[in-house]
N, C-alpha and C. Protein backbone atom coordinates (compact mmCIF):
# COMPACT_ATOMS: atom_id res chain seq x y z
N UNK A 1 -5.24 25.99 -1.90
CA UNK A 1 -4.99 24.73 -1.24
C UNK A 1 -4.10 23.87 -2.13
N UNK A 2 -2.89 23.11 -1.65
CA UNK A 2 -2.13 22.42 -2.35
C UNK A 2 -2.98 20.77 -2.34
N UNK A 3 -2.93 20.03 -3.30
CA UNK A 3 -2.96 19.10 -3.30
C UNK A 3 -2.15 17.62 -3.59
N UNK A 4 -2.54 16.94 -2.68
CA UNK A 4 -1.42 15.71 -2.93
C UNK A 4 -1.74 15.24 -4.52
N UNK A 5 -0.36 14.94 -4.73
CA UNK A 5 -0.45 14.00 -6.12
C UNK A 5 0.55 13.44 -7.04
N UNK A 6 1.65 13.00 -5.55
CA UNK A 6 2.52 12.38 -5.85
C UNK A 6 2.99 11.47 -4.60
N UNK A 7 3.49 10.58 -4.61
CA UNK A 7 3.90 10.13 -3.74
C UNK A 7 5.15 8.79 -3.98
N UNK A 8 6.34 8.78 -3.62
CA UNK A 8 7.33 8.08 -3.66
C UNK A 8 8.08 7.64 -2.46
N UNK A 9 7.93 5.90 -3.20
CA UNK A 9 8.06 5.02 -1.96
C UNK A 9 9.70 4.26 -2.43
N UNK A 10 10.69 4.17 -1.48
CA UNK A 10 11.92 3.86 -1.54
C UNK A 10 11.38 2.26 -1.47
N UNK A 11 12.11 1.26 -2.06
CA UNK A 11 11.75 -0.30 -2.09
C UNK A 11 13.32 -1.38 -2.29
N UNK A 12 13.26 -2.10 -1.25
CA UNK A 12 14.57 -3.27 -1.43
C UNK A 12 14.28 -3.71 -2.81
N UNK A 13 12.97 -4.07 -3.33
CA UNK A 13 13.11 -4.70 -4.87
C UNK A 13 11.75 -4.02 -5.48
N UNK A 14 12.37 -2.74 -6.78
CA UNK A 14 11.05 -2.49 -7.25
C UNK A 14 10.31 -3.20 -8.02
N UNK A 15 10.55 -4.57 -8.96
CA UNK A 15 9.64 -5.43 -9.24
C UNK A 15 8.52 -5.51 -8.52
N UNK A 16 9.10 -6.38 -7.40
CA UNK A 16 8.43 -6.84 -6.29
C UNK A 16 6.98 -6.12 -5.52
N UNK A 17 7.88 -4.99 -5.42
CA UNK A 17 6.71 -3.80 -4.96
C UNK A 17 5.45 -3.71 -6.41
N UNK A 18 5.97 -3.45 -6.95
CA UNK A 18 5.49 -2.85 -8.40
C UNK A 18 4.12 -4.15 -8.52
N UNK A 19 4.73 -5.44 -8.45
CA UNK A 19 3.32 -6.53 -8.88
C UNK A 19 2.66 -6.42 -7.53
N UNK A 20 3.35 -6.04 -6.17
CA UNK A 20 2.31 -5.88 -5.41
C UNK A 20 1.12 -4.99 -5.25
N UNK A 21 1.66 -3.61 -5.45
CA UNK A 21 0.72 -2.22 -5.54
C UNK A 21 0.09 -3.07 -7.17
N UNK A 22 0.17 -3.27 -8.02
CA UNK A 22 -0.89 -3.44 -9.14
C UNK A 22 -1.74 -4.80 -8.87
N UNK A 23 -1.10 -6.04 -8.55
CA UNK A 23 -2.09 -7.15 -8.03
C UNK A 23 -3.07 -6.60 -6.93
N UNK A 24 -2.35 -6.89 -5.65
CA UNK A 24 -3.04 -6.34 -4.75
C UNK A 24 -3.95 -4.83 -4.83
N UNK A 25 -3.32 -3.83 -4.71
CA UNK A 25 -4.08 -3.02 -4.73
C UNK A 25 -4.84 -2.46 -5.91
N UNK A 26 -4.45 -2.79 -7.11
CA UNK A 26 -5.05 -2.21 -8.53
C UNK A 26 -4.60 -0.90 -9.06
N UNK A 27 -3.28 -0.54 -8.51
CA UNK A 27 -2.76 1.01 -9.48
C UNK A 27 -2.46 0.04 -11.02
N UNK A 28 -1.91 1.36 -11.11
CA UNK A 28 -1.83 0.67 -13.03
C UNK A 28 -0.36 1.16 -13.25
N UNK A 29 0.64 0.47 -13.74
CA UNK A 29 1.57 0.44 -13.91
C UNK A 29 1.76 1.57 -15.42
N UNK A 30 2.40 2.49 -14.98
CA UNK A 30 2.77 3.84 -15.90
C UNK A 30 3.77 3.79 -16.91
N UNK A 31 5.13 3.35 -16.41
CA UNK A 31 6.81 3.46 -17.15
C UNK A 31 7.45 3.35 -16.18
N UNK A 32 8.59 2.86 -17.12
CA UNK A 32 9.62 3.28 -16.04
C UNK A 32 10.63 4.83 -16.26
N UNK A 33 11.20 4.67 -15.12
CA UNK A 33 12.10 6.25 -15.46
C UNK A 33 13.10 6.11 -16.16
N UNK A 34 13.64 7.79 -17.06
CA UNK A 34 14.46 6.92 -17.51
C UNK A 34 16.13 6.44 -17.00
N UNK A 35 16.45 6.59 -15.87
CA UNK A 35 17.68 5.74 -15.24
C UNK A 35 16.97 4.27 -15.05
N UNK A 36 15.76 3.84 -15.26
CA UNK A 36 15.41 2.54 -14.76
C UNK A 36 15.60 2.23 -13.31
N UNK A 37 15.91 3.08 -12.28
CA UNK A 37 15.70 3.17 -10.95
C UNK A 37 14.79 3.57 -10.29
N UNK A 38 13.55 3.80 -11.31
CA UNK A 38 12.19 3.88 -11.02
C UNK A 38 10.91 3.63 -11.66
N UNK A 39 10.34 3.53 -11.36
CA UNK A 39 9.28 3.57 -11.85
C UNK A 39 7.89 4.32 -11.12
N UNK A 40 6.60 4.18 -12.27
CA UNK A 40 5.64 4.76 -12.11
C UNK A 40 4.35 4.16 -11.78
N UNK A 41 3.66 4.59 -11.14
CA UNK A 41 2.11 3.96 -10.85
C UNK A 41 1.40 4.98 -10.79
N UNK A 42 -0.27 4.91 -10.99
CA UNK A 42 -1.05 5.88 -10.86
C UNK A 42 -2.15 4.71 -10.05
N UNK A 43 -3.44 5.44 -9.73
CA UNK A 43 -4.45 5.47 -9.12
C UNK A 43 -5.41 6.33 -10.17
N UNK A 44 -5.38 6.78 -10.94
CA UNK A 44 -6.15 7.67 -11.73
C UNK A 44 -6.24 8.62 -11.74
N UNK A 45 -5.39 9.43 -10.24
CA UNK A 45 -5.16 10.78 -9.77
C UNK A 45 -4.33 10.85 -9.06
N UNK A 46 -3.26 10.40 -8.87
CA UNK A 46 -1.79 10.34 -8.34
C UNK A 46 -1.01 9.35 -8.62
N UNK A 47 0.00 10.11 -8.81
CA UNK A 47 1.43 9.33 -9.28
C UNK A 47 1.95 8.75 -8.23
N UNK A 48 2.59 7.16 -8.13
CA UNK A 48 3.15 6.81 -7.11
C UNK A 48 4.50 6.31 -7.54
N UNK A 49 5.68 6.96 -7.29
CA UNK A 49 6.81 6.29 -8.14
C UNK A 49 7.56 5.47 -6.38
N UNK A 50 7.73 4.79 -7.75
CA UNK A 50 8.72 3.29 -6.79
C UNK A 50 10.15 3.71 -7.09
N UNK A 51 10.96 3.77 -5.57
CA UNK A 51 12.31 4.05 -6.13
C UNK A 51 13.40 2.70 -5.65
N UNK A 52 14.01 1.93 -6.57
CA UNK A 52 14.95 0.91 -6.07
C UNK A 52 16.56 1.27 -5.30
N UNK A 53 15.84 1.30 -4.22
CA UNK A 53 16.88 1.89 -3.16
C UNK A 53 18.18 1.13 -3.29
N UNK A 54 19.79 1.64 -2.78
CA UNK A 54 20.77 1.45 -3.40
C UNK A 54 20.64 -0.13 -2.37
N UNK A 55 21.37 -1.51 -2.97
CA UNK A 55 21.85 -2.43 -2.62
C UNK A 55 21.99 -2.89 -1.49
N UNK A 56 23.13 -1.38 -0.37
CA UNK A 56 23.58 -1.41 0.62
C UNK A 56 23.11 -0.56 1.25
N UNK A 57 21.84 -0.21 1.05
CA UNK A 57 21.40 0.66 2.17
C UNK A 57 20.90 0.01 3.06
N UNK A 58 20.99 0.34 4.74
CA UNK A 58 19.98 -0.37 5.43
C UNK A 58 18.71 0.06 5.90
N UNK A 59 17.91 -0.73 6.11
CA UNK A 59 16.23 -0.27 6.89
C UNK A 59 16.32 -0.96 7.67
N UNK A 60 16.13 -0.75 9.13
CA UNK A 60 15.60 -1.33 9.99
C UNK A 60 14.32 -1.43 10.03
N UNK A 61 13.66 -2.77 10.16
CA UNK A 61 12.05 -3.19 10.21
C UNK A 61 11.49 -2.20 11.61
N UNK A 62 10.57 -1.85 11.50
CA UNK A 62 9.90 -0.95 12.43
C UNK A 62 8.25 -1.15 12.82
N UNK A 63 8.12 -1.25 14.17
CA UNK A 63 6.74 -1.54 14.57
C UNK A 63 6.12 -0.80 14.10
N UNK A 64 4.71 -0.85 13.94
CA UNK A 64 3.41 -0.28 14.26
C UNK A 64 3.37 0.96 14.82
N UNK A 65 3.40 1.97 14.39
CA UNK A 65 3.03 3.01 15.42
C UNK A 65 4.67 4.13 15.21
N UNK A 66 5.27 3.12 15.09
CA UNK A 66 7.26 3.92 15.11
C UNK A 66 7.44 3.45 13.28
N UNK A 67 5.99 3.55 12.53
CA UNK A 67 7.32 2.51 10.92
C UNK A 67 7.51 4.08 10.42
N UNK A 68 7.63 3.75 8.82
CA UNK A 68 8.67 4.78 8.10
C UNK A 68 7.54 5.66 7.22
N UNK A 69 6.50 4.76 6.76
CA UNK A 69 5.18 5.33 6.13
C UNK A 69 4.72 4.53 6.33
N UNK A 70 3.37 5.25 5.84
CA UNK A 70 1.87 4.84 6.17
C UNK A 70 1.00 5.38 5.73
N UNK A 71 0.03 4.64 4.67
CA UNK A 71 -0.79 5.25 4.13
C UNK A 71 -2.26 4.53 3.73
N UNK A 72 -3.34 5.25 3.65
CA UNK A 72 -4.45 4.56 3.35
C UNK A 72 -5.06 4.74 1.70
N UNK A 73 -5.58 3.36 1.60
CA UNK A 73 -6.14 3.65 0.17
C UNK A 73 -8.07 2.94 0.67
N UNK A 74 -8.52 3.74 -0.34
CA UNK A 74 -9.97 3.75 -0.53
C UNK A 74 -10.23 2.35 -1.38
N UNK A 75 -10.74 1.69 -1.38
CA UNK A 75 -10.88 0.79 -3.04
C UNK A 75 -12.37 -0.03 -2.89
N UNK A 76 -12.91 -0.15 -4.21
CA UNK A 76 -14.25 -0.46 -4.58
C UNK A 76 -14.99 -1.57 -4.09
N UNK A 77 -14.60 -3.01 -3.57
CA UNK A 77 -14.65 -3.93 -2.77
C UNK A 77 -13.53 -4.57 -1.98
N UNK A 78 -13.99 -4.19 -0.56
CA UNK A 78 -12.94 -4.58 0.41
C UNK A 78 -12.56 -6.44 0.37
N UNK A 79 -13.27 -6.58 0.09
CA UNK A 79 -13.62 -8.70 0.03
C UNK A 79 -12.52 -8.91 -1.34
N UNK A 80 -12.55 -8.28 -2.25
CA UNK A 80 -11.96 -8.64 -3.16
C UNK A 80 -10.25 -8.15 -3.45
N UNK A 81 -10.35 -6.80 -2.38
CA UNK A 81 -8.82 -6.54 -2.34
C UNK A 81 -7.84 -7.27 -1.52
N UNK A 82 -8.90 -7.96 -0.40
CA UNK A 82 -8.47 -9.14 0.41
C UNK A 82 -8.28 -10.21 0.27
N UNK A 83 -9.00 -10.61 -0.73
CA UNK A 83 -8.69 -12.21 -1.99
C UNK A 83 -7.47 -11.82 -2.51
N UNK A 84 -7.05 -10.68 -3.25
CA UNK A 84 -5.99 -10.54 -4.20
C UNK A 84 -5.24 -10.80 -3.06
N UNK A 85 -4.62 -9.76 -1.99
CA UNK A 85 -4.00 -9.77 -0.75
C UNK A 85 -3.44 -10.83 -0.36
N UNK A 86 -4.64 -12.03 -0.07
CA UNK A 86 -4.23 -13.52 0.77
C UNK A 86 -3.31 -14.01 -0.34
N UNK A 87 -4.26 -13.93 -2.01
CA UNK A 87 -3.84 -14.63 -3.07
C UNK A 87 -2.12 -14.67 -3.26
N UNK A 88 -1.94 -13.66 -3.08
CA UNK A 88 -0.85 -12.73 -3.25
C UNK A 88 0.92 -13.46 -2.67
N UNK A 89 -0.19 -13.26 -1.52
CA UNK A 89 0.93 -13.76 -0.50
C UNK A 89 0.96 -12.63 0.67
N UNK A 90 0.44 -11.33 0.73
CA UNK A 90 0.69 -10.70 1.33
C UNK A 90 0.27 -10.37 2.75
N UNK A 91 1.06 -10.19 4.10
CA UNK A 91 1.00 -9.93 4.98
C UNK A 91 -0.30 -9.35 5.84
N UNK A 92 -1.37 -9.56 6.47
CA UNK A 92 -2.54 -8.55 7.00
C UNK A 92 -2.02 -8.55 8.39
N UNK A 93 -2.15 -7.12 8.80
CA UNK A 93 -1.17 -6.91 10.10
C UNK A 93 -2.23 -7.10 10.87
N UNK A 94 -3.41 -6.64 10.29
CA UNK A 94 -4.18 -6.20 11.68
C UNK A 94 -5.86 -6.09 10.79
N UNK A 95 -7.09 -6.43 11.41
CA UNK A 95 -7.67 -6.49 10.48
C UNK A 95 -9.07 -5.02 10.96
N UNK A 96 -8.61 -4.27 11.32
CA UNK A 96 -9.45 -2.28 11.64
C UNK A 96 -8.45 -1.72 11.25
N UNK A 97 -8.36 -1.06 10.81
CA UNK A 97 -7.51 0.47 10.62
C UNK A 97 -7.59 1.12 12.22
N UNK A 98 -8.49 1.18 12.66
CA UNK A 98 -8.52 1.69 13.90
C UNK A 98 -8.52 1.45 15.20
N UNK A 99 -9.17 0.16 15.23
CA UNK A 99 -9.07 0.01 16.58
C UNK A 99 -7.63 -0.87 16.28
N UNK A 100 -7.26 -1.94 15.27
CA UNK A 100 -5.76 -2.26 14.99
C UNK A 100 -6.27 -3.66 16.00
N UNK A 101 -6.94 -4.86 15.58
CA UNK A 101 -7.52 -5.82 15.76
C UNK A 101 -6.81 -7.10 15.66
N UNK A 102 -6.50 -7.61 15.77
CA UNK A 102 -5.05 -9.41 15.34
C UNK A 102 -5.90 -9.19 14.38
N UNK A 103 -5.36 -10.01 12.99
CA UNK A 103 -6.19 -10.34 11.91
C UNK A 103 -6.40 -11.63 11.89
N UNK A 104 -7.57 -11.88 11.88
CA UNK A 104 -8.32 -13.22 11.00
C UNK A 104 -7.73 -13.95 9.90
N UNK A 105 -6.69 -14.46 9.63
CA UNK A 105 -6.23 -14.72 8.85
C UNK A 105 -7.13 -15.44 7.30
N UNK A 106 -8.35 -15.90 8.23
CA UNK A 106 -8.58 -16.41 7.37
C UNK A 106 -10.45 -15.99 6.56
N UNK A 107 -10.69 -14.75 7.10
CA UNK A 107 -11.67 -13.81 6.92
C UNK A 107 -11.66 -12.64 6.54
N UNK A 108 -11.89 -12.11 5.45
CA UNK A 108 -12.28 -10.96 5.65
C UNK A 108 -13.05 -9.72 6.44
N UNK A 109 -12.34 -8.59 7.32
CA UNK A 109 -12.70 -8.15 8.35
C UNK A 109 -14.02 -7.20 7.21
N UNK A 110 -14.96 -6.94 8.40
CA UNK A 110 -15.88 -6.53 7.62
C UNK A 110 -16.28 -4.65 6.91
N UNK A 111 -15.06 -4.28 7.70
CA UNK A 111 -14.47 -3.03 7.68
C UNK A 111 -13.11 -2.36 7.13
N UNK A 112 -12.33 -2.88 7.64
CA UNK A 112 -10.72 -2.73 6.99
C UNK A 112 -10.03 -3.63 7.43
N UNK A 113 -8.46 -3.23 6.88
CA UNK A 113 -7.65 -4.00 7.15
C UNK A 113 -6.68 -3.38 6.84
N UNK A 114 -5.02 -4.16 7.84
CA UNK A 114 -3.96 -3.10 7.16
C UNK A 114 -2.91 -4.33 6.63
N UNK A 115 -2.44 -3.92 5.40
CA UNK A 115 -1.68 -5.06 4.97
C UNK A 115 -0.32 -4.34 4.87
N UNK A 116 0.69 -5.54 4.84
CA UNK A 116 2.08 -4.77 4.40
C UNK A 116 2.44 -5.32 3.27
N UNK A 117 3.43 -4.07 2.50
CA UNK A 117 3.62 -4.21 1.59
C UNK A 117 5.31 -4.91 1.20
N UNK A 118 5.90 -5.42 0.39
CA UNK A 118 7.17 -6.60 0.49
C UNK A 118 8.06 -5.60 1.52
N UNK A 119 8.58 -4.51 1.79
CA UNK A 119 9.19 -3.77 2.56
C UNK A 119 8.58 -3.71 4.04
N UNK A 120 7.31 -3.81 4.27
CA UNK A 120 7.28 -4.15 5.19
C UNK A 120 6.01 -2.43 5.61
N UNK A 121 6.08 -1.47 4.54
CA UNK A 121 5.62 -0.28 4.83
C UNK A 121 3.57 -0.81 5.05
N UNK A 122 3.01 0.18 6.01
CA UNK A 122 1.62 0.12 6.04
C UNK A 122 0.81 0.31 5.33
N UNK A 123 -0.22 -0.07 4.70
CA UNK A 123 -1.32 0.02 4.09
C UNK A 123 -2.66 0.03 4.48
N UNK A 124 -3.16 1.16 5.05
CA UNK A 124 -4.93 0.54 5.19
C UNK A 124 -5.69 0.89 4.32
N UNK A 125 -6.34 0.19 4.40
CA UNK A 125 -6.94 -0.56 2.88
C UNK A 125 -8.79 -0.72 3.65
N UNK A 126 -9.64 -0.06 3.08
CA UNK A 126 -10.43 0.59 3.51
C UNK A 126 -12.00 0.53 2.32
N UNK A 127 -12.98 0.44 2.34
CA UNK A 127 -14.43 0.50 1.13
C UNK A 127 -15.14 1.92 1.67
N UNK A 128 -14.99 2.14 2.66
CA UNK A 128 -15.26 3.09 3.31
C UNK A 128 -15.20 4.57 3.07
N UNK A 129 -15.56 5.33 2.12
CA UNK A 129 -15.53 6.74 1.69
C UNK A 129 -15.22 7.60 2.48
N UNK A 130 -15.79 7.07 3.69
CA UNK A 130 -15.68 8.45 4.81
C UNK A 130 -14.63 7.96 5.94
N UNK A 131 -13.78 7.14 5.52
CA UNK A 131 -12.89 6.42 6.53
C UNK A 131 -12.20 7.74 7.00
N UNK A 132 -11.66 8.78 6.37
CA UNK A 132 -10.07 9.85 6.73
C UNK A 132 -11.42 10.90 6.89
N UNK A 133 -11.11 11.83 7.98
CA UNK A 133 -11.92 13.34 8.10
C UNK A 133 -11.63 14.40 7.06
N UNK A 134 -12.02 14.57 6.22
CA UNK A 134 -11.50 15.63 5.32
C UNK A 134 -11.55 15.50 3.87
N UNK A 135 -11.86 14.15 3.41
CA UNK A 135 -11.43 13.45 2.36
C UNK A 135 -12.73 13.00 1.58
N UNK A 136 -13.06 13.46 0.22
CA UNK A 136 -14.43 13.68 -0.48
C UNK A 136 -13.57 13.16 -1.70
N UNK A 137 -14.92 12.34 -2.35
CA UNK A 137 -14.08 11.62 -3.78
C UNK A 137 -15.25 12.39 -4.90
């Protein structure tokens, strides 16, 4: 069986991204590469490199359902990844992963939530162990 344990996300500004995934979500900031057009994050068991996409490239913003990625993270208190989140500044699209709920802007949902990240890519963001079918920590 192969396992995931990398993952690289293209970003308009990798600063930007970079204090978001470590404020908000809590990876831990690794290095950078050495062209300095990237950098590194971990989770404690996967690498997440940030790549600072060229200047003039374009992205079109993309709904729900049609975006570019999407991914879920597990983390130790949902209440508190949602303080950093609001603290932050950052976006809550929707406050279930699943049923995909308006968010409360001003509550923590008592289950999940999906936030975006400065690009605009998905995040659900989850306390829930058994949130994904397949997936044992």
């Amino acid at each position: 069986m192969a396992l995931l344990r990398h993952l690289a996300i293209r970003c308009t500004c990798m600063e930007k991204t970079r204090e978001f995934y470590v404020t908000c979500i809590g990876w831990k900031f690794v290095g950078y590469r050495a062209s300095r057009r990237g950098l590194d994050l971990s989770d404690g068991t996967n690498n997440i490199t940030l790549i600072q996409q060229p200047v003039d490239a374009v992205r079109p913003e993309q709904e729900e359902g049609n975006e570019y990625l999407h991914f879920g993270v597990i983390v130790e208190d949902l209440q508190a990844c949602w303080d950093r989140c609001k603290a932050w500044g950052a976006t809550v699209s929707k406050d279930n992963i699943k049923e995909r709920n308006e968010a409360n802007e001003q509550a923590c949902p008592p289950g999940s939530f999906k936030v975006l990240d400065p690009d605009g890519n998905i995040v659900d963001v989850t306390a829930n162990q058994a949130e994904w079918r397949g997936v044992t920590l």
